[in-house]
N, C-alpha and C. Protein backbone atom coordinates (compact mmCIF):
# COMPACT_ATOMS: atom_id res chain seq x y z
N UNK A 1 -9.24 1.71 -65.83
CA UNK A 1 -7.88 1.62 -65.37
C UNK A 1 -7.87 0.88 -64.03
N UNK A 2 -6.67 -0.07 -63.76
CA UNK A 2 -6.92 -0.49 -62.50
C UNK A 2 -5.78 0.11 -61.77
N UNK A 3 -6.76 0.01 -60.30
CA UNK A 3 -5.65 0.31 -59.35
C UNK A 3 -5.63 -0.77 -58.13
N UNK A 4 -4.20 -1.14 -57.62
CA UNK A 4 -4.55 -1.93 -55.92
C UNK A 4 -4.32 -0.86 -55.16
N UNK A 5 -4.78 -1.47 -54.07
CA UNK A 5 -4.53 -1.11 -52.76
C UNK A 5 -3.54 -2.13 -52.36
N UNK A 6 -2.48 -1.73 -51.30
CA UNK A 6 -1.76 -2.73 -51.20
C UNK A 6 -0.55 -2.68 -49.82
N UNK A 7 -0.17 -3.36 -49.00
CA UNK A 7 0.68 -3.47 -48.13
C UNK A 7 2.05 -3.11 -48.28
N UNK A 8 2.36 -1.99 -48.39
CA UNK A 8 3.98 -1.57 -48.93
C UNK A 8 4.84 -2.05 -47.87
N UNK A 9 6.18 -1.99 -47.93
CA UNK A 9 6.93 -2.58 -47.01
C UNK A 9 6.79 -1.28 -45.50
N UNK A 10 6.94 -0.47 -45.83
CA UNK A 10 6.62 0.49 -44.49
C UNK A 10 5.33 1.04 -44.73
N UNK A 11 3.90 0.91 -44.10
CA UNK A 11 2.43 1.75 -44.37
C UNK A 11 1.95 0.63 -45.20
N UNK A 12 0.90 1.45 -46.28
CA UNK A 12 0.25 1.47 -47.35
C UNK A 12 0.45 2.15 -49.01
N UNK A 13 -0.03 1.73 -49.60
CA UNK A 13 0.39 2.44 -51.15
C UNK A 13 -0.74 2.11 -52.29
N UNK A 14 -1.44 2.71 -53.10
CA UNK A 14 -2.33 2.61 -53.88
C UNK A 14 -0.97 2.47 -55.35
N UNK A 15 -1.04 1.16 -56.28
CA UNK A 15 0.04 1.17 -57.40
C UNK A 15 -1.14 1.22 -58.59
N UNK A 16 -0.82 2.26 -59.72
CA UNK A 16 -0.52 2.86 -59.45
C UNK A 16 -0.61 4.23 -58.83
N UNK A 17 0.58 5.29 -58.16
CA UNK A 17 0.19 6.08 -57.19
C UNK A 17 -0.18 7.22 -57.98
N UNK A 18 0.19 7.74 -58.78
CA UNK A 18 -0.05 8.21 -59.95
C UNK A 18 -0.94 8.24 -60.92
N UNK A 19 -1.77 9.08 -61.54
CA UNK A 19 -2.56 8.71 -63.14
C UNK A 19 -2.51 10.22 -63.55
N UNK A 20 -2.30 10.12 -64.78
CA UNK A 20 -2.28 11.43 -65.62
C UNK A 20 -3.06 10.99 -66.59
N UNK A 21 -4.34 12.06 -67.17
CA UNK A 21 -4.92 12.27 -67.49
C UNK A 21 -4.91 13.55 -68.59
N UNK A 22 -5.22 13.27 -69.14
CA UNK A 22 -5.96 14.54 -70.54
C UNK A 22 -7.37 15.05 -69.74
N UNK A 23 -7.85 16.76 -70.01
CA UNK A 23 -8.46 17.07 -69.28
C UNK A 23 -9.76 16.72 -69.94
N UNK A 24 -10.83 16.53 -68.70
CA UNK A 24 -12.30 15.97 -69.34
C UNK A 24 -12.21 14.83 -69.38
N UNK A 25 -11.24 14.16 -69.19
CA UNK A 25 -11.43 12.28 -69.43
C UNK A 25 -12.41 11.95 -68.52
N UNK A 26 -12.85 10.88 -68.82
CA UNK A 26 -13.91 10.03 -68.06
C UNK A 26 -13.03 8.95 -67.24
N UNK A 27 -12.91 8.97 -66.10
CA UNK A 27 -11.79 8.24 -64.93
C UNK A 27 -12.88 7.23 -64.69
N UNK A 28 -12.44 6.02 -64.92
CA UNK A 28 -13.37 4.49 -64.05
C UNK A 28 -12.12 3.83 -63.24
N UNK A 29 -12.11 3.10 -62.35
CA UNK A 29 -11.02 2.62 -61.83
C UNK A 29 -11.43 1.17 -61.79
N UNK A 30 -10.52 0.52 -61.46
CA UNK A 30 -11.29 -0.91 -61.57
C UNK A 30 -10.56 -0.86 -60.02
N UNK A 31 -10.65 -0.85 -58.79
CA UNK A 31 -10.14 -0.96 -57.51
C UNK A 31 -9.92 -2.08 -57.09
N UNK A 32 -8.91 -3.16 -56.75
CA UNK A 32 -8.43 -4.26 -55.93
C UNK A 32 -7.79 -3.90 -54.94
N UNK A 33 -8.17 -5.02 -53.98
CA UNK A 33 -7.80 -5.09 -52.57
C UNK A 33 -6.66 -5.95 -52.35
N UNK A 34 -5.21 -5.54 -52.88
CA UNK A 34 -4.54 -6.67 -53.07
C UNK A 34 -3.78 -6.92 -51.61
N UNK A 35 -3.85 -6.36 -51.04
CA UNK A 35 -3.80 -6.22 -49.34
C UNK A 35 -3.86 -7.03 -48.36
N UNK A 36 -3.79 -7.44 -47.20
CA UNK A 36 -4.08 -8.36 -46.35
C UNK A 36 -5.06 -7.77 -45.07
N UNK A 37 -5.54 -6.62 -45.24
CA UNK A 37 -6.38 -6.25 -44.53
C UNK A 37 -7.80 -5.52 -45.11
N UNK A 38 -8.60 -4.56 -44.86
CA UNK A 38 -9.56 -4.17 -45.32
C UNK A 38 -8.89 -2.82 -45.79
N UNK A 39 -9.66 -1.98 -46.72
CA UNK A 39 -9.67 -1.05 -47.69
C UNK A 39 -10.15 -0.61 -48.26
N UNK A 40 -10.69 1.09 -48.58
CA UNK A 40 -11.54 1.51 -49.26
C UNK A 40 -10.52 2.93 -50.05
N UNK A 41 -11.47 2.95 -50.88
CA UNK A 41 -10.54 4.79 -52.01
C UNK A 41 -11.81 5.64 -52.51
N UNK A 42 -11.63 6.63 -52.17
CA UNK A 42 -12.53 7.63 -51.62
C UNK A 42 -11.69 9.33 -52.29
N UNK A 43 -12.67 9.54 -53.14
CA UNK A 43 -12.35 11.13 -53.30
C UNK A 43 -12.65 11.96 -52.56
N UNK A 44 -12.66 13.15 -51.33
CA UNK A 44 -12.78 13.44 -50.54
C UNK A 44 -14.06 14.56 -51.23
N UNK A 45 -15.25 13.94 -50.33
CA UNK A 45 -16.56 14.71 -50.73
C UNK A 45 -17.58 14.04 -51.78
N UNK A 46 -16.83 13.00 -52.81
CA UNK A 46 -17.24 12.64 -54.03
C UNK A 46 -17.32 10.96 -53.86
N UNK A 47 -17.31 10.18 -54.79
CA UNK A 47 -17.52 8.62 -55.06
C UNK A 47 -16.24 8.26 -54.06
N UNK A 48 -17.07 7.30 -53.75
CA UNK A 48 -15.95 6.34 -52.86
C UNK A 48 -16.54 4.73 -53.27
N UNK A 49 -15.19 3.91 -52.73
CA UNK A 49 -15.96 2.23 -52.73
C UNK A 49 -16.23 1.64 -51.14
N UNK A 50 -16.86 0.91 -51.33
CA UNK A 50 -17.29 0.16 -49.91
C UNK A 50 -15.96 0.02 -49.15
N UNK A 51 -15.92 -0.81 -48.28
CA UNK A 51 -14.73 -1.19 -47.50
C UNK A 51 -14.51 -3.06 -48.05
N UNK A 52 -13.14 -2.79 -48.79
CA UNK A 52 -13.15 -3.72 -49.28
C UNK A 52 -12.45 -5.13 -48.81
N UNK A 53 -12.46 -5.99 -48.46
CA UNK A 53 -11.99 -6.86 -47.82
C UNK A 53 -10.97 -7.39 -48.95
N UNK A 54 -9.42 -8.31 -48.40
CA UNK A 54 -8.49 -8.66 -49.43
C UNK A 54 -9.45 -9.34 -50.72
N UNK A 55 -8.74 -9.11 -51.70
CA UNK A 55 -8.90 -9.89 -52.77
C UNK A 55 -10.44 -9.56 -53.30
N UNK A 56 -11.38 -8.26 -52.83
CA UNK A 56 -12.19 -7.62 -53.16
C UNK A 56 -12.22 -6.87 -54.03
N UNK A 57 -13.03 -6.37 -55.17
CA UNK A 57 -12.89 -5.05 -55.87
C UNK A 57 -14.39 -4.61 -56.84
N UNK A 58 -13.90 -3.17 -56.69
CA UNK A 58 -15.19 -2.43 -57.07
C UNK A 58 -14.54 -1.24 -57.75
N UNK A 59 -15.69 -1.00 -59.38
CA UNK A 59 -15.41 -0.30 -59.96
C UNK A 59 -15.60 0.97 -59.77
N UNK A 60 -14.89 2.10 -59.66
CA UNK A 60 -15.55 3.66 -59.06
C UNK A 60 -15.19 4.60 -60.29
N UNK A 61 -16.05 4.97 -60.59
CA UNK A 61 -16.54 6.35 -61.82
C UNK A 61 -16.13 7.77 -61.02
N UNK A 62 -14.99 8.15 -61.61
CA UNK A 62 -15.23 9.69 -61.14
C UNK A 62 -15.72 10.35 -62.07
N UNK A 63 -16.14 10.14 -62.85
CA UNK A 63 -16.47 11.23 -63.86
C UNK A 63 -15.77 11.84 -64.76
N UNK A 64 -15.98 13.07 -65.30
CA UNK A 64 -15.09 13.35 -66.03
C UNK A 64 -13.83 14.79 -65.25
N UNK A 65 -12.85 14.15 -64.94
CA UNK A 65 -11.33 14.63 -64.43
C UNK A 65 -11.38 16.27 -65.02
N UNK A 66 -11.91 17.57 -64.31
CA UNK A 66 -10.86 18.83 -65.27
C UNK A 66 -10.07 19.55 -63.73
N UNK A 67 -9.67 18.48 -63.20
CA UNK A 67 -8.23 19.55 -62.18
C UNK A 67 -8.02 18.35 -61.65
N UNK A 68 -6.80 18.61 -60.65
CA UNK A 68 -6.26 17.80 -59.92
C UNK A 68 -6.74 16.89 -58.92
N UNK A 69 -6.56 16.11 -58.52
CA UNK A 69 -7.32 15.14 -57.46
C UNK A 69 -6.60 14.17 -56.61
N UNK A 70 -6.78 13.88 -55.16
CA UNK A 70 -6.26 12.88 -54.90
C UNK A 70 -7.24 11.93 -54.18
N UNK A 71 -7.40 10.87 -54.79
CA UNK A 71 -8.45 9.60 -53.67
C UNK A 71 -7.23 9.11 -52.63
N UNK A 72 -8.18 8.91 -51.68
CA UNK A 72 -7.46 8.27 -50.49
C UNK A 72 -8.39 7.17 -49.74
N UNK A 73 -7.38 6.47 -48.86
CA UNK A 73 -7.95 5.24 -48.30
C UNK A 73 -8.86 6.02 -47.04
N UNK A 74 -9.78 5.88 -46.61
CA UNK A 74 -10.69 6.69 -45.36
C UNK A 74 -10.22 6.06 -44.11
N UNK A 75 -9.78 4.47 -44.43
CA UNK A 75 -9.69 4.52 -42.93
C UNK A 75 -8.67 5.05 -41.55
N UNK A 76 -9.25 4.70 -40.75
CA UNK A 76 -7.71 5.70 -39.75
C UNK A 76 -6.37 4.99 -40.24
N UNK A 77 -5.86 6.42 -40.39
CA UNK A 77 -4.35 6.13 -40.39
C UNK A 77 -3.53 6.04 -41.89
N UNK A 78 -4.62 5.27 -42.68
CA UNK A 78 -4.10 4.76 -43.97
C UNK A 78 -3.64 5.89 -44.99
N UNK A 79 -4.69 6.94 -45.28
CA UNK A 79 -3.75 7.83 -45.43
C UNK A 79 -2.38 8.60 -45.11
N UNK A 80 -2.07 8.67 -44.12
CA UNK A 80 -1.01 9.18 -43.41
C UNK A 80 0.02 8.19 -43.80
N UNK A 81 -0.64 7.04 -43.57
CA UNK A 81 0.54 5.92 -44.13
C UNK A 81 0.90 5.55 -45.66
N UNK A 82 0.37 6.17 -46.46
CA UNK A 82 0.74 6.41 -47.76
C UNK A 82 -0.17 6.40 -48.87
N UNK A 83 -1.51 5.94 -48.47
CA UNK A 83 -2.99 5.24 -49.00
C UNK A 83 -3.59 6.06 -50.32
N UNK A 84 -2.67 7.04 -51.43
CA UNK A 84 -3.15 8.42 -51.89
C UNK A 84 -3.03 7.75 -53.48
N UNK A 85 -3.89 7.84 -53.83
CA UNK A 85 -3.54 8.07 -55.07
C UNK A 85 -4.14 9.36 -55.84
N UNK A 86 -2.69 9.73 -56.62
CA UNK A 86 -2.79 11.34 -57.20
C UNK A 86 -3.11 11.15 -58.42
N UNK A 87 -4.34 12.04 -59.06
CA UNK A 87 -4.56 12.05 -60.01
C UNK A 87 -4.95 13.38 -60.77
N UNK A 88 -3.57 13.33 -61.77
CA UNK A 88 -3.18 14.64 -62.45
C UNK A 88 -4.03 14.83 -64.00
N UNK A 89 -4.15 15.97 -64.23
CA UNK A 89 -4.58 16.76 -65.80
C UNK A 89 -3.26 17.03 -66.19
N UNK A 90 -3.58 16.53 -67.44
CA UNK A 90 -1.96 16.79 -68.48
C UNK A 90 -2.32 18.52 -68.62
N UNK A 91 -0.73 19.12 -68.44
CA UNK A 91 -0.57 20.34 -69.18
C UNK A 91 -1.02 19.95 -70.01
N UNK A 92 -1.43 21.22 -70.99
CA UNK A 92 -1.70 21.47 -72.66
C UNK A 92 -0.82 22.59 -72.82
C-alpha cells in the first residue's frame, strides 16, 4: 500500500491518513516523500524508515497488524503538526 508524506496547507499530513485493515494482515507500505523537506514514519518502538529526503521512498513491513496503531513522522514537531498515520483492525 502506498503512503506520502506530504506538506498540507497548515503542518504536515501522511495521505492516506487512515488504513483499515482485516486483523492479521501483513501491512507493507510503500512510503514517499512527496514533501519539500525531509521525512521519516516510524511506529513508535517498532520499524521505522530512514529520513527521507523529497521525492525519496522506502518500503516498511509492519508485519502482521492484530490492534490498533499509529506511525508517525519522528522528527521535531511533525507529529504535532499532523505527521500520523492511523492504522485500524476492522471490527468483526
Amino acid at each position: 500500500m502506498r503512503v506520502a508524506l506530504v506538506d498540507a496547507f497548515v503542518g504536515f499530513d501522511v495521505t492516506p491518513d487512515t488504513v483499515v485493515v482485516e486483523p492479521r494482515t501483513r501491512l507493507v507500505l510503500d512510503v514517499v516523500n512527496e514533501g519539500k523537506g525531509v521525512h521519516d514514519l516510524a511506529l513508535p518502538g517498532g520499524p521505522r524508515t530512514r529520513v527521507l529526503d523529497p521525492g525519496e521512498s522506502q518500503r516498511l513491513d509492519l508485519g502482521d497488524v492484530t490492534g490498533n496503531l499509529d506511525a508517525v513522522c519522528t522528527l521535531p514537531d511533525h507529529e504535532f503538526a499532523g505527521m500520523i498515520l492511523d492504522i485500524r483492525v476492522a471490527a468483526r
